[in-house]
PDB file of N, CA and C in Angstrom:
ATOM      1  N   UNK A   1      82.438  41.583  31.642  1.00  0.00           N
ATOM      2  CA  UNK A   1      83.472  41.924  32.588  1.00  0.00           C
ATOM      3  C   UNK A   1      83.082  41.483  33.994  1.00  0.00           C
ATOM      4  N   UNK A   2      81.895  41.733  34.150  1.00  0.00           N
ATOM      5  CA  UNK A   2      81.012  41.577  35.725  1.00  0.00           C
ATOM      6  C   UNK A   2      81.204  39.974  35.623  1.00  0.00           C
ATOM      7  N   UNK A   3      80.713  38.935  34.700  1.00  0.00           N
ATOM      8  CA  UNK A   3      80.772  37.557  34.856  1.00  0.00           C
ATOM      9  C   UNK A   3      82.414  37.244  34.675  1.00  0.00           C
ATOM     10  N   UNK A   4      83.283  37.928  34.256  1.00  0.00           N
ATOM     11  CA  UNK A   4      84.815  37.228  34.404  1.00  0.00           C
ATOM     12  C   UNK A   4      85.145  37.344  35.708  1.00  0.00           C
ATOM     13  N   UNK A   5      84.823  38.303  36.523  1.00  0.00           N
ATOM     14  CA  UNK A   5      85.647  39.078  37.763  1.00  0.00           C
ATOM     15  C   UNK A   5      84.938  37.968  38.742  1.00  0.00           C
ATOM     16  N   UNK A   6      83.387  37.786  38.809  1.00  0.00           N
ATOM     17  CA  UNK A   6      82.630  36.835  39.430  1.00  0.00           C
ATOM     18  C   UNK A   6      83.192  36.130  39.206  1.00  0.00           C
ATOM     19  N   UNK A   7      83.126  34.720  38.191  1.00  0.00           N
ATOM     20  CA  UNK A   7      83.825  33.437  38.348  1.00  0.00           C
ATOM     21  C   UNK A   7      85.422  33.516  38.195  1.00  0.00           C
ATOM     22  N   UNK A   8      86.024  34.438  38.732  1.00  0.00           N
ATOM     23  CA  UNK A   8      87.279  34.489  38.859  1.00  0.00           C
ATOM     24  C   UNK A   8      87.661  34.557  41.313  1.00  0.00           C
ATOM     25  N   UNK A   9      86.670  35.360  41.031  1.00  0.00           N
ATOM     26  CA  UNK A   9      86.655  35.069  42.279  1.00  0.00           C
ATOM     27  C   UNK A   9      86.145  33.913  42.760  1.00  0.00           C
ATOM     28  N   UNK A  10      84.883  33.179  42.165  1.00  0.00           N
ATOM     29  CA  UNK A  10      84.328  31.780  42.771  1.00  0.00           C
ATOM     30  C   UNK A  10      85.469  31.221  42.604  1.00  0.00           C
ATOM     31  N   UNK A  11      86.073  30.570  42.177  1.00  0.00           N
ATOM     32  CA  UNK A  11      87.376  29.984  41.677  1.00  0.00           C
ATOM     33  C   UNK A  11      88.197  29.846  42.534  1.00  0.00           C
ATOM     34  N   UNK A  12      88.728  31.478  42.545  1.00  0.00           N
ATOM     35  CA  UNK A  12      89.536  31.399  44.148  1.00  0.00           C
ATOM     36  C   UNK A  12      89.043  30.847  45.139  1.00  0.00           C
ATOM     37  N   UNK A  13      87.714  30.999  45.526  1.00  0.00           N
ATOM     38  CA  UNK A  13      87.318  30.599  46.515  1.00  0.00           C
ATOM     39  C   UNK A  13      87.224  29.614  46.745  1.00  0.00           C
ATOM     40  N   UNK A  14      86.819  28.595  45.916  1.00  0.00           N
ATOM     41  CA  UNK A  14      86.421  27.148  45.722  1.00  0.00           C
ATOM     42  C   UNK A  14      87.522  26.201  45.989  1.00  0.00           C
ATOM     43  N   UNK A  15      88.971  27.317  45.381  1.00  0.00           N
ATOM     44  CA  UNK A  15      90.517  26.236  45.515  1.00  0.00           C
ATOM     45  C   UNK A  15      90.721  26.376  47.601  1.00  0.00           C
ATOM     46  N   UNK A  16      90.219  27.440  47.539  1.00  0.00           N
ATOM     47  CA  UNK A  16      90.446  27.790  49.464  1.00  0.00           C
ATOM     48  C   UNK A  16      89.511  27.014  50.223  1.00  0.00           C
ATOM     49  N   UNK A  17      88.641  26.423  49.802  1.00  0.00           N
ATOM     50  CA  UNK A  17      87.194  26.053  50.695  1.00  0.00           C
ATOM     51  C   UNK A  17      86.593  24.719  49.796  1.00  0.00           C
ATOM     52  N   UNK A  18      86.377  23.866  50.491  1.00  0.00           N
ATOM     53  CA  UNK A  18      85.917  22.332  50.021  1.00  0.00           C
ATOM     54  C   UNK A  18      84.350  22.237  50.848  1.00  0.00           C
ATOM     55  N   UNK A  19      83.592  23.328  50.952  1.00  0.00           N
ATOM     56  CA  UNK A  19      82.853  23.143  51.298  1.00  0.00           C
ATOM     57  C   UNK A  19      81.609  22.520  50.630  1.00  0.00           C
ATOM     58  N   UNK A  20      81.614  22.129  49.197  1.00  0.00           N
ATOM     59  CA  UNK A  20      80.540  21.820  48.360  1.00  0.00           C
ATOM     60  C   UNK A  20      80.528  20.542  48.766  1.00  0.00           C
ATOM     61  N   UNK A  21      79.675  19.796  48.306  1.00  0.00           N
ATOM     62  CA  UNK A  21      79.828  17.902  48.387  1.00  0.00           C
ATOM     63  C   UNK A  21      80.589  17.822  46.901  1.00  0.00           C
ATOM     64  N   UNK A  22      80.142  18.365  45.892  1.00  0.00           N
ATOM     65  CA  UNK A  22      80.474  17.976  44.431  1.00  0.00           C
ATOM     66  C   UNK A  22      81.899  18.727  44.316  1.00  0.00           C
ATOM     67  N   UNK A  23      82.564  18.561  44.096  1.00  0.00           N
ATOM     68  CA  UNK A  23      83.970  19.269  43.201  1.00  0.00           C
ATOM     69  C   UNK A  23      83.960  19.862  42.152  1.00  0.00           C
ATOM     70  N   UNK A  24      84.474  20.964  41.895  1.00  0.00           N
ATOM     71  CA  UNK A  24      84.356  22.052  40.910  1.00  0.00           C
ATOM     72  C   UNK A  24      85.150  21.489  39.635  1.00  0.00           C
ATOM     73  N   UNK A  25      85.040  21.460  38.940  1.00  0.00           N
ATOM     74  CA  UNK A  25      85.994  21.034  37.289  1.00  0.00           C
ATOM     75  C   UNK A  25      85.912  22.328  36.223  1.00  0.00           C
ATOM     76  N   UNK A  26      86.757  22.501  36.120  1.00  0.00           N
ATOM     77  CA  UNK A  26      86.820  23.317  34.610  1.00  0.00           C
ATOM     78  C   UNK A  26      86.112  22.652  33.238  1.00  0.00           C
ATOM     79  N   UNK A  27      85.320  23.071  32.690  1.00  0.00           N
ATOM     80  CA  UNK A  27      84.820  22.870  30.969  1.00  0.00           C
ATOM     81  C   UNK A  27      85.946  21.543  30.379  1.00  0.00           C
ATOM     82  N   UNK A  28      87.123  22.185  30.275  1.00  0.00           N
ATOM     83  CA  UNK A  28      88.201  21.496  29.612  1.00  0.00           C
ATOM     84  C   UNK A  28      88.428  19.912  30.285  1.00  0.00           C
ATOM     85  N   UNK A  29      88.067  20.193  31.615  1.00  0.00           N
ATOM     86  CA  UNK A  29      88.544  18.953  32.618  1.00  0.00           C
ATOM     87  C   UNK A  29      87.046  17.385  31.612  1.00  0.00           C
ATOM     88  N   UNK A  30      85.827  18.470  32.102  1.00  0.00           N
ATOM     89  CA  UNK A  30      85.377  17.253  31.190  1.00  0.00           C
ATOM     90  C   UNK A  30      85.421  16.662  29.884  1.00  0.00           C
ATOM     91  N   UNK A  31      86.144  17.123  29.029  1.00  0.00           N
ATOM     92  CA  UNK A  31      86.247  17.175  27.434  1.00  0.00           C
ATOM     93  C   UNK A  31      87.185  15.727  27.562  1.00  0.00           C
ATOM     94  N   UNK A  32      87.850  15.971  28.600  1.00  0.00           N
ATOM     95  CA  UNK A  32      89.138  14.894  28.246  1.00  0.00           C
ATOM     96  C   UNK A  32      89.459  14.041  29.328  1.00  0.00           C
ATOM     97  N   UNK A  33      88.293  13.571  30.081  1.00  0.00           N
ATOM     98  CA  UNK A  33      87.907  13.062  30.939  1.00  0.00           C
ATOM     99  C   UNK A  33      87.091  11.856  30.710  1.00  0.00           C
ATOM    100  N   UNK A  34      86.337  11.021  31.663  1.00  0.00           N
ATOM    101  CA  UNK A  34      85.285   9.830  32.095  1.00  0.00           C
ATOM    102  C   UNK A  34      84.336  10.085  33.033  1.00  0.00           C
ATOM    103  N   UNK A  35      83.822  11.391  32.317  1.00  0.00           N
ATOM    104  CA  UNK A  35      82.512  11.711  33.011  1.00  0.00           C
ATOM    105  C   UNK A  35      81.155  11.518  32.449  1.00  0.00           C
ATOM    106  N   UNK A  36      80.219  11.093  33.252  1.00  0.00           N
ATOM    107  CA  UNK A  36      78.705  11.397  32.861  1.00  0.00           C
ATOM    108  C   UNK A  36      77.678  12.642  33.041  1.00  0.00           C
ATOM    109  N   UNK A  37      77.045  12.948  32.144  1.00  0.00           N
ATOM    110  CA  UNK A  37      76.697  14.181  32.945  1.00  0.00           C
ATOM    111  C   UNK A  37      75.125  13.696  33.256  1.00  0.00           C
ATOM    112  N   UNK A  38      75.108  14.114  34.528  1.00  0.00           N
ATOM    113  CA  UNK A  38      74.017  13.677  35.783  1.00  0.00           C
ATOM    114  C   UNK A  38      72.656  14.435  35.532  1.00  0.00           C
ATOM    115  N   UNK A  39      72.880  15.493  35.850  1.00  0.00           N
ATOM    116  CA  UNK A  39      71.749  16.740  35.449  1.00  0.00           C
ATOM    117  C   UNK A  39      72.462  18.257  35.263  1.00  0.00           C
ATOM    118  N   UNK A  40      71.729  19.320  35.270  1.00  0.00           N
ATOM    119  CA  UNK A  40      71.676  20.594  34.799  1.00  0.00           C
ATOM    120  C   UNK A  40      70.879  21.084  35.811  1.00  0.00           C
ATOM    121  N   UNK A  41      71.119  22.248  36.389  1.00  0.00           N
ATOM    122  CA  UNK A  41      70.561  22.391  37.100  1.00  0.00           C
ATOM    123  C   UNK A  41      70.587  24.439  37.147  1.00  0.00           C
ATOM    124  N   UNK A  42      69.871  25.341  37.064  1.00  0.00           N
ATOM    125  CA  UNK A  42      69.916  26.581  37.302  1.00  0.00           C
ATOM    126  C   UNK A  42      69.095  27.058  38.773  1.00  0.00           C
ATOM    127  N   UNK A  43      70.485  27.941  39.406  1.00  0.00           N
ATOM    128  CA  UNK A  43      70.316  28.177  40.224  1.00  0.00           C
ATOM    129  C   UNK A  43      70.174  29.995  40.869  1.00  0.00           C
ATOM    130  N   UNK A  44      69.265  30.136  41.083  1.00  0.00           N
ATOM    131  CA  UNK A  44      68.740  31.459  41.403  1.00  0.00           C
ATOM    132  C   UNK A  44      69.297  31.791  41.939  1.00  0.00           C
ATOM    133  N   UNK A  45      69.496  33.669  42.537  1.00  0.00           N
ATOM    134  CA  UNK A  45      69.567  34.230  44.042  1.00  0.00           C
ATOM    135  C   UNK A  45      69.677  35.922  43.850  1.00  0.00           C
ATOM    136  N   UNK A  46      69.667  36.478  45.150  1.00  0.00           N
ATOM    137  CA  UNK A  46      70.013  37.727  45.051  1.00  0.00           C
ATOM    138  C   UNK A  46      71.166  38.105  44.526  1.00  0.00           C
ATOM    139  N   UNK A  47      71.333  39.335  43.665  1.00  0.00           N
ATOM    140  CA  UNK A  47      72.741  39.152  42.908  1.00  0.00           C
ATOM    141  C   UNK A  47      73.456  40.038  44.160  1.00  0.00           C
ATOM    142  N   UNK A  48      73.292  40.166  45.242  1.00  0.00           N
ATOM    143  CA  UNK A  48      74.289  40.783  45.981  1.00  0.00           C
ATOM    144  C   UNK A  48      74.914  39.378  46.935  1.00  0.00           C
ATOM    145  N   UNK A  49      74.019  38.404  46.732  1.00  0.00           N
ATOM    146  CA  UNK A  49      74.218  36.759  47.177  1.00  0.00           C
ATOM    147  C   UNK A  49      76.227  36.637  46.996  1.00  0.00           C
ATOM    148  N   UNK A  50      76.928  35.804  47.948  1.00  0.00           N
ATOM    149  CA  UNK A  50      77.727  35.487  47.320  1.00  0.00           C
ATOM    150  C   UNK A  50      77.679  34.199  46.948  1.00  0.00           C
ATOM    151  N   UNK A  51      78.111  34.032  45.482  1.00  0.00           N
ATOM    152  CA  UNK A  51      78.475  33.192  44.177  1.00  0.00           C
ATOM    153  C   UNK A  51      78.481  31.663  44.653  1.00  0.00           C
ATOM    154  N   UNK A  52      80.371  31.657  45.519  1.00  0.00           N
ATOM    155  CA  UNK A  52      80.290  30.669  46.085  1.00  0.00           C
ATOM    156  C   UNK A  52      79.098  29.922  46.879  1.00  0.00           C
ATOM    157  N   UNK A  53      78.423  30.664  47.790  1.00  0.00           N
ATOM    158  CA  UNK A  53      77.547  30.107  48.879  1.00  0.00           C
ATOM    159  C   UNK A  53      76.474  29.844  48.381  1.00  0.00           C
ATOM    160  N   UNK A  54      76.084  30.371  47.368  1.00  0.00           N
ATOM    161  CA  UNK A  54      74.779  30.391  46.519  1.00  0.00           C
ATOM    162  C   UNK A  54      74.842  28.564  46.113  1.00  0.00           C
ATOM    163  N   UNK A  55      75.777  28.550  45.502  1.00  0.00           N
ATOM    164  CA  UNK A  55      76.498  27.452  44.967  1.00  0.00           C
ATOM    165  C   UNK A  55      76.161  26.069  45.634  1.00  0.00           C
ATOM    166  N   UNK A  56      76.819  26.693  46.689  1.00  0.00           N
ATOM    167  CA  UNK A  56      77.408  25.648  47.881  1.00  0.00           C
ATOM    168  C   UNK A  56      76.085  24.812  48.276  1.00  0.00           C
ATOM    169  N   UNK A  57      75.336  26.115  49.188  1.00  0.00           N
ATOM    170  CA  UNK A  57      73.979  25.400  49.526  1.00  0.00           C
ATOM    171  C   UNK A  57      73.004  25.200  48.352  1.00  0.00           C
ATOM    172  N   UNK A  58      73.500  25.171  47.346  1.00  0.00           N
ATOM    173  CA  UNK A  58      72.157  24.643  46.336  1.00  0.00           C
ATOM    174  C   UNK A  58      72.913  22.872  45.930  1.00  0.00           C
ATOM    175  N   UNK A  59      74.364  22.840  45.608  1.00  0.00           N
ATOM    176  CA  UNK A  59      74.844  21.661  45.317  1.00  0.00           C
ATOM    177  C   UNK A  59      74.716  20.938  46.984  1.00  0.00           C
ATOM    178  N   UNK A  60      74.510  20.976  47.908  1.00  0.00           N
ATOM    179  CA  UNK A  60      75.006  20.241  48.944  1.00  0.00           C
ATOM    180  C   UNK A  60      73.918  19.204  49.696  1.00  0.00           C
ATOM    181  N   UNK A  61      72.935  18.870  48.764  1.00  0.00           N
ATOM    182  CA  UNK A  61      72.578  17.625  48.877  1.00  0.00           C
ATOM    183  C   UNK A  61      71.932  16.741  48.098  1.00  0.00           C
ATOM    184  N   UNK A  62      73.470  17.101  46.484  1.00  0.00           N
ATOM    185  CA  UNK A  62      73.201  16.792  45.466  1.00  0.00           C
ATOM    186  C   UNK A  62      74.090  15.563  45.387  1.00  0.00           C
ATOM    187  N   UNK A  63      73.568  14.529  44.529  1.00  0.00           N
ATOM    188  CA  UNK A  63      74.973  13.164  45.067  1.00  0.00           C
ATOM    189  C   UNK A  63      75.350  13.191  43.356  1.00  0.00           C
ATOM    190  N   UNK A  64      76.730  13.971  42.996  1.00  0.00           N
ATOM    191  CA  UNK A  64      77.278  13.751  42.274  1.00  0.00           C
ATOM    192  C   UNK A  64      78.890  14.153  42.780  1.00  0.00           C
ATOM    193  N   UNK A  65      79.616  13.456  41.537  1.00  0.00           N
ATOM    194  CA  UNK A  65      81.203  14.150  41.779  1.00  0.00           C
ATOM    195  C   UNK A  65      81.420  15.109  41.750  1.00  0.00           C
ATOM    196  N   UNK A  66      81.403  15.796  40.670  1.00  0.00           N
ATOM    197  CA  UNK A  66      81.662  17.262  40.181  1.00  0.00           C
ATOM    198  C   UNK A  66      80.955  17.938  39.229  1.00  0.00           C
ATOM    199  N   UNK A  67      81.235  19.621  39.465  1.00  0.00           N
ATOM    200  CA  UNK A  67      80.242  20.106  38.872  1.00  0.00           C
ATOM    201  C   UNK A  67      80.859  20.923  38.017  1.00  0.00           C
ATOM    202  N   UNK A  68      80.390  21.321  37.047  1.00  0.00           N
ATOM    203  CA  UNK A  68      81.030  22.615  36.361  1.00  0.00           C
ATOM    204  C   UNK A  68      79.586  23.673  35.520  1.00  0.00           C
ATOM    205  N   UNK A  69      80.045  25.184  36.333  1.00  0.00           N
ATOM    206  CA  UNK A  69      79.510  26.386  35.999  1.00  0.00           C
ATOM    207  C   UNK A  69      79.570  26.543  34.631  1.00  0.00           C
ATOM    208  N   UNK A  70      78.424  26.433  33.988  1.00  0.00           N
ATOM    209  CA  UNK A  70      78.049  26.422  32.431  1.00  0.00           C
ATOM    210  C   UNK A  70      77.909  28.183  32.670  1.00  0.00           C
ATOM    211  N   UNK A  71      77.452  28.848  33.190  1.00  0.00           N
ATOM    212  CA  UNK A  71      77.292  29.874  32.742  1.00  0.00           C
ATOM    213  C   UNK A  71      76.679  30.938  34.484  1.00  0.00           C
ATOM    214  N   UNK A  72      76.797  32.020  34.194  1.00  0.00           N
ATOM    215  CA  UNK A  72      76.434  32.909  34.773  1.00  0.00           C
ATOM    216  C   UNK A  72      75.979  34.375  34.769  1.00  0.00           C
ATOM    217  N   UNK A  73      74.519  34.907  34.619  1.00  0.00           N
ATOM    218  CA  UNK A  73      74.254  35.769  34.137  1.00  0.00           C
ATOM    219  C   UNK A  73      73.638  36.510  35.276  1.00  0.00           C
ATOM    220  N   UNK A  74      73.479  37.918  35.165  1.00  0.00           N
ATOM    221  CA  UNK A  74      72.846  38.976  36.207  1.00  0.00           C
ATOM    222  C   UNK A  74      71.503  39.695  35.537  1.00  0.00           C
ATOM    223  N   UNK A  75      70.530  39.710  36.409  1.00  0.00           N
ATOM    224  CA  UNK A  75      69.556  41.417  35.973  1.00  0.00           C
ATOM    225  C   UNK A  75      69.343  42.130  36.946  1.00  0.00           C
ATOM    226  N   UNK A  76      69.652  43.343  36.747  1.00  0.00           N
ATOM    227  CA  UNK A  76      69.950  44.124  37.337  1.00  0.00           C
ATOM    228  C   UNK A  76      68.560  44.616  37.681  1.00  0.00           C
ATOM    229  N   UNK A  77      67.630  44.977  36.825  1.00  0.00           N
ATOM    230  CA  UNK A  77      66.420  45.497  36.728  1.00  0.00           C
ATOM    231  C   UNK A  77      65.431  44.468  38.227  1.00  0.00           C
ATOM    232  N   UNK A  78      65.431  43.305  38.092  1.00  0.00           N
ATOM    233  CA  UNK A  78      65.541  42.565  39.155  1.00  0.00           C
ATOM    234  C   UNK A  78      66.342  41.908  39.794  1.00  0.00           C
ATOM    235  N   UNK A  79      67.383  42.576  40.495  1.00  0.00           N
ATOM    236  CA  UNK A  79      68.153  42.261  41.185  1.00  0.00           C
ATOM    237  C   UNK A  79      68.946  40.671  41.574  1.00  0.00           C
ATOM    238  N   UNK A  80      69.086  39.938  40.502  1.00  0.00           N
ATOM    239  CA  UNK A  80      68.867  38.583  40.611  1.00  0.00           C
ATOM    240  C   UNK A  80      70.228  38.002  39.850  1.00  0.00           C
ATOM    241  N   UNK A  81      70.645  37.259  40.359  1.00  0.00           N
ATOM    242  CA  UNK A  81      71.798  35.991  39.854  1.00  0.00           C
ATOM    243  C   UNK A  81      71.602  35.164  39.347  1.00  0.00           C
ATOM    244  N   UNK A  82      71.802  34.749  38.386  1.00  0.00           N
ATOM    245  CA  UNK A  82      71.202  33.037  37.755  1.00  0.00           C
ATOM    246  C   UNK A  82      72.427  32.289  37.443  1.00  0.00           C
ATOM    247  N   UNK A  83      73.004  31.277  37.844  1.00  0.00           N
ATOM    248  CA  UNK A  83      74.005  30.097  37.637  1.00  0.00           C
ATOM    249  C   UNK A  83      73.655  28.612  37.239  1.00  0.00           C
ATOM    250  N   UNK A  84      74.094  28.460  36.151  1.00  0.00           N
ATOM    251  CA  UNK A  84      73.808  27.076  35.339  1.00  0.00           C
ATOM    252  C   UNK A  84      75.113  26.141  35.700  1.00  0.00           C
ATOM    253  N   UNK A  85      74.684  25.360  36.413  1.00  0.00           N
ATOM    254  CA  UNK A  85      75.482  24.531  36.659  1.00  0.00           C
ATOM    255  C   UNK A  85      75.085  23.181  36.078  1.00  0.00           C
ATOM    256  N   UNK A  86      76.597  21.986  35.492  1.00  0.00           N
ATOM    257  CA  UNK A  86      76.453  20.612  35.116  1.00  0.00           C
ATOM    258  C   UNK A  86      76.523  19.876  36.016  1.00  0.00           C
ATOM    259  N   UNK A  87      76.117  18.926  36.730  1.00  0.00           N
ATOM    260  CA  UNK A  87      76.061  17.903  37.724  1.00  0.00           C
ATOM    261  C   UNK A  87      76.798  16.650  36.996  1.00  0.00           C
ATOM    262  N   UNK A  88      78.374  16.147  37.072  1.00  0.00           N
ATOM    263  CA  UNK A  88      78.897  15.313  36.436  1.00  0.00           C
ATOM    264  C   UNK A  88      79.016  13.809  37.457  1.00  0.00           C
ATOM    265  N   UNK A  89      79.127  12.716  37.068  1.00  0.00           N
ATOM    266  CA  UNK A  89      80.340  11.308  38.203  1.00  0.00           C
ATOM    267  C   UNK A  89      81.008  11.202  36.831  1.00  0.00           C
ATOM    268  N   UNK A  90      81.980  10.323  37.950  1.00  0.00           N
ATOM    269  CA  UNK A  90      83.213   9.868  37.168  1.00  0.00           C
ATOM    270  C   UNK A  90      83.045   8.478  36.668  1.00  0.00           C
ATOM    271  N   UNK A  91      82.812   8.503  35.516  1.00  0.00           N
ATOM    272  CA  UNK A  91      82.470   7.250  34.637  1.00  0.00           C
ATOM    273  C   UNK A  91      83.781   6.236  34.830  1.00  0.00           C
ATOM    274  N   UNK A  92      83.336   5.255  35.726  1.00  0.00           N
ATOM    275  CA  UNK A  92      84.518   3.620  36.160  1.00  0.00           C
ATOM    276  C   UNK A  92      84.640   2.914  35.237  1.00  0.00           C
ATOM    277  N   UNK A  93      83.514   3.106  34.473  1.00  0.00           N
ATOM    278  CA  UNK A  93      83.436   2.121  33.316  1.00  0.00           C
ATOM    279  C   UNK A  93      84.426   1.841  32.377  1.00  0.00           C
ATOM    280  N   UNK A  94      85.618   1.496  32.119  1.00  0.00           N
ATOM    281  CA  UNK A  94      86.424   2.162  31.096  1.00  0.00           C
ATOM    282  C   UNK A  94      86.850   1.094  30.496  1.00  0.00           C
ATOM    283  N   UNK A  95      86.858   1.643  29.285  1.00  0.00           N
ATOM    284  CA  UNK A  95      87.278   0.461  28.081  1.00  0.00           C
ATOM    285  C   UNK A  95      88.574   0.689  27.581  1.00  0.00           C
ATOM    286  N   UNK A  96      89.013  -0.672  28.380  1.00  0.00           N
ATOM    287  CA  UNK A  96      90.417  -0.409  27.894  1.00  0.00           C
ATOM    288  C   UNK A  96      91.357  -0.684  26.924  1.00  0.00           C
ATOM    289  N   UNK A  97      90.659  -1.391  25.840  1.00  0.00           N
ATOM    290  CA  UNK A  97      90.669  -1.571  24.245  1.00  0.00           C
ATOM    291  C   UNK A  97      91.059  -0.088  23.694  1.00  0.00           C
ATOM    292  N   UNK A  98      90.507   1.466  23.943  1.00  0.00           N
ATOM    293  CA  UNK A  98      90.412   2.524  23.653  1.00  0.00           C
ATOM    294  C   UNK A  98      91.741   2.520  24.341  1.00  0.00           C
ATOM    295  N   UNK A  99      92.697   2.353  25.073  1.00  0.00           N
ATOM    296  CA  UNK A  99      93.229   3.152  26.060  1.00  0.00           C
ATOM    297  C   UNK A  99      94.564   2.348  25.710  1.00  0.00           C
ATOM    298  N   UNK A 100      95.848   3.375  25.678  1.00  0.00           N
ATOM    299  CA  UNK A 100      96.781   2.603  25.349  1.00  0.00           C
ATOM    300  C   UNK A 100      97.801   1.955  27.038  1.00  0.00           C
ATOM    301  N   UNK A 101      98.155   1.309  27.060  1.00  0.00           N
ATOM    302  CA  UNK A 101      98.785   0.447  27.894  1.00  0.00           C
ATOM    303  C   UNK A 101     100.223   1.524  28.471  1.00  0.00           C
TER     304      UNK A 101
END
């Protein structure tokens, strides 16, 4: 419940604020897309941290297109946030034999 309400709010936030370098994508966006995926990357913080900013300054001097939040978990016992993020670009490469006209 705690991780829906969290990335429901990053979300909002992310459509209000372009502050990342990378662009946010939904799961689905890459499935059916021309992306590469760049790296993986998990990102720490205080879980009273906010989400977005945590985010922000960990992607922001990362050189990819977009990113998408694989996951997000809390411990409470140590007070801590952990966010798995995908580091994607947009694959130019395209074969257009595959692709109908």
């Amino acid at each position: 419940m705690i991780k829906h309400a969290i990335l429901t709010l990053f979300l909002l936030g992310a459509s209000t604020s372009s502050l990342a370098s990378p662009e946010l994508l939904s799961p689905s966006e890459i499935q059916f897309g021309q992306f590469e995926l760049i790296e993986t990357i998990e990102i720490q913080g205080d879980i009273d941290d906010s989400l977005l900013q945590l985010v922000d300054i960990n992607l922001k001097d990362k050189k990819s297109d977009f990113y998408v939040i694989q996951d997000i978990s809390e411990d409470a016992r140590k007070d801590t946030l952990t966010v798995v993020v995908n580091l994607y670009n947009q694959n130019n490469n395209l074969d257009l034999s595959q692709h109908p006209v």
